[in-house]
C-alpha atoms as a PDB file:
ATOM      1  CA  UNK A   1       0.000   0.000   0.000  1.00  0.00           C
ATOM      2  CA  UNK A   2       1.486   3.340  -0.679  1.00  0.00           C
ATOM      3  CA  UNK A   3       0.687   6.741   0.760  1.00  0.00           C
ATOM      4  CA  UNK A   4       1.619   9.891  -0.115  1.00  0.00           C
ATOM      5  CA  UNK A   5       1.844  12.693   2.147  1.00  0.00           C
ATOM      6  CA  UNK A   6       3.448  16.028   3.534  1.00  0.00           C
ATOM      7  CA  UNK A   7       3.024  19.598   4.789  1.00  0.00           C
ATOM      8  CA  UNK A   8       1.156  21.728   3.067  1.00  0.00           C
ATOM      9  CA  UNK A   9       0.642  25.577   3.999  1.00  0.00           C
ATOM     10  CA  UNK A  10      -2.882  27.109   3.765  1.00  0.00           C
ATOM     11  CA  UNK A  11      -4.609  30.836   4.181  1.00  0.00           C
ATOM     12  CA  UNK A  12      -7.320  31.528   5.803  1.00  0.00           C
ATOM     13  CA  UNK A  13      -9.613  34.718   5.665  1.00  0.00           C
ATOM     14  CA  UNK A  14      -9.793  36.281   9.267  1.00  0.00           C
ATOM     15  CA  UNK A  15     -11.382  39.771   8.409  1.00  0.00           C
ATOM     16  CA  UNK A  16     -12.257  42.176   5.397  1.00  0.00           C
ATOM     17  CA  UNK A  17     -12.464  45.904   5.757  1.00  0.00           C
ATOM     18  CA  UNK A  18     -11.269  49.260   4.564  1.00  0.00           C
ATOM     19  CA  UNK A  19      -7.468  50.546   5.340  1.00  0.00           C
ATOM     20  CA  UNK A  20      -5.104  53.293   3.875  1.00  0.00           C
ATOM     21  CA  UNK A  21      -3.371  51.832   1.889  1.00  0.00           C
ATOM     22  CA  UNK A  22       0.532  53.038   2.060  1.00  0.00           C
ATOM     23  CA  UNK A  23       0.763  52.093  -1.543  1.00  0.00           C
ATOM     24  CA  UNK A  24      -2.096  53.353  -3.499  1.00  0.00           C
ATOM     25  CA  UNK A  25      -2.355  56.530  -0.645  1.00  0.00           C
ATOM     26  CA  UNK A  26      -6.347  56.354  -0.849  1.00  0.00           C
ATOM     27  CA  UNK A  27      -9.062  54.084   1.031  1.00  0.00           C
ATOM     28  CA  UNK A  28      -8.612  50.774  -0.298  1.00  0.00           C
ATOM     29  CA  UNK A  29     -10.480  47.418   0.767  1.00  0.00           C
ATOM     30  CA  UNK A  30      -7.995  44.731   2.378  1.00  0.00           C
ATOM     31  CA  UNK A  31      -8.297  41.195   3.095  1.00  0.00           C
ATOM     32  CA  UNK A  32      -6.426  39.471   6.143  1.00  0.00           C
ATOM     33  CA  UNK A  33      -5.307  36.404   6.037  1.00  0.00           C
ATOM     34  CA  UNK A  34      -3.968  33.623   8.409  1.00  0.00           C
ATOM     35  CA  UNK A  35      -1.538  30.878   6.835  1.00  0.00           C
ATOM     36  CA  UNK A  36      -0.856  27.746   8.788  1.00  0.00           C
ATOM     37  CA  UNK A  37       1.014  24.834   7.957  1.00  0.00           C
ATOM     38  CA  UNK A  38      -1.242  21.163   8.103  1.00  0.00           C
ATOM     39  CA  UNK A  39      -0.036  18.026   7.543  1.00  0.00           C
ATOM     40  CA  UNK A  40      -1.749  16.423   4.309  1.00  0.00           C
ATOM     41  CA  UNK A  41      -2.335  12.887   3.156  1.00  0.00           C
ATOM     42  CA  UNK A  42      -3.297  12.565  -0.672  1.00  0.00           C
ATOM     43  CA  UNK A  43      -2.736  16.107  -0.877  1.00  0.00           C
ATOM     44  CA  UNK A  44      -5.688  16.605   1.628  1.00  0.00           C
ATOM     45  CA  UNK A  45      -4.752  18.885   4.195  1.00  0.00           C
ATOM     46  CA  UNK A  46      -5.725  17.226   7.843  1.00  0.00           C
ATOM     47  CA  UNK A  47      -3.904  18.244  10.851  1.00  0.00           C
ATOM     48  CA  UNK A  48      -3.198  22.161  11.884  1.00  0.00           C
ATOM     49  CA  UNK A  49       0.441  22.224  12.511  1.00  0.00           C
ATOM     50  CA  UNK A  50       1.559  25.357  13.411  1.00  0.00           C
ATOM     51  CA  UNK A  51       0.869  28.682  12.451  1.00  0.00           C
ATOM     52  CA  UNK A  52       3.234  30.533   9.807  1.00  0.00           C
ATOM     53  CA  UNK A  53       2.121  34.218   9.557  1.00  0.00           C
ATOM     54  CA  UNK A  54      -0.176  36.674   8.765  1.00  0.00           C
ATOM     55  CA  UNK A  55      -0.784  39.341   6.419  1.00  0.00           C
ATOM     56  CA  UNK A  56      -3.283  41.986   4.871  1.00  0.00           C
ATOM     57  CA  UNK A  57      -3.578  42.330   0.902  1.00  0.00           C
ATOM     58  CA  UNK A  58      -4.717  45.499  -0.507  1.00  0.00           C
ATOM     59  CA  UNK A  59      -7.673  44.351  -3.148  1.00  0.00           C
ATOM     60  CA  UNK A  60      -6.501  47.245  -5.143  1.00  0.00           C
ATOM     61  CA  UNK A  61      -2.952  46.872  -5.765  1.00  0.00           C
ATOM     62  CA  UNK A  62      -2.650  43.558  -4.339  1.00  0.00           C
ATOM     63  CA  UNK A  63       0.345  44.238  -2.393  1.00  0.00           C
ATOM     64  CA  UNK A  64       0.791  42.042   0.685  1.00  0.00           C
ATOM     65  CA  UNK A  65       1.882  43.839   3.452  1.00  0.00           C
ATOM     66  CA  UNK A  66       2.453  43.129   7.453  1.00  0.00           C
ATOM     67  CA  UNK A  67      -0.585  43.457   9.302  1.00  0.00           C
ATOM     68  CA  UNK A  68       0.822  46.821  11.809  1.00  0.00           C
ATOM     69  CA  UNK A  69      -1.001  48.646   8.644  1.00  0.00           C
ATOM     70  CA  UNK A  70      -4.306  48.234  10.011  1.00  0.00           C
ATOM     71  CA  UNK A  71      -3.276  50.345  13.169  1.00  0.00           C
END
């Protein structure tokens, strides 16, 4: 019997909102995201490992950025 398995990282959507955005330099909608790391069998992620960062994208430009933007 084989298996195949790993890590495999995911994101996951904490909040959406409005921000301003130190690119663009205008109002901009952002997304924040989570990403964790899970360990996956058949490429199936199943178990929450640990957690690997966070960010906030600006919809606009798409820039990812560190969330201390959102203060």
């Amino acid at each position: 019997m084989i298996f195949i398995g790993g890590i495999t990282e995911k994101a996951k959507k904490i909040a959406e909102g409005y921000f301003q955005c130190p690119i663009c330099q205008q109002q901009r909608q952002y997304i924040h995201r989570e990403y964790r790391n899970y360990v996956s069998l058949f490429f199936i992620p199943i178990i929450p490992i640990n957690k690997t960062g966070e960010d906030v994208t600006c919809a606009y430009c798409k820039t990812a950025m560190p969330t201390h933007v959102l203060k």
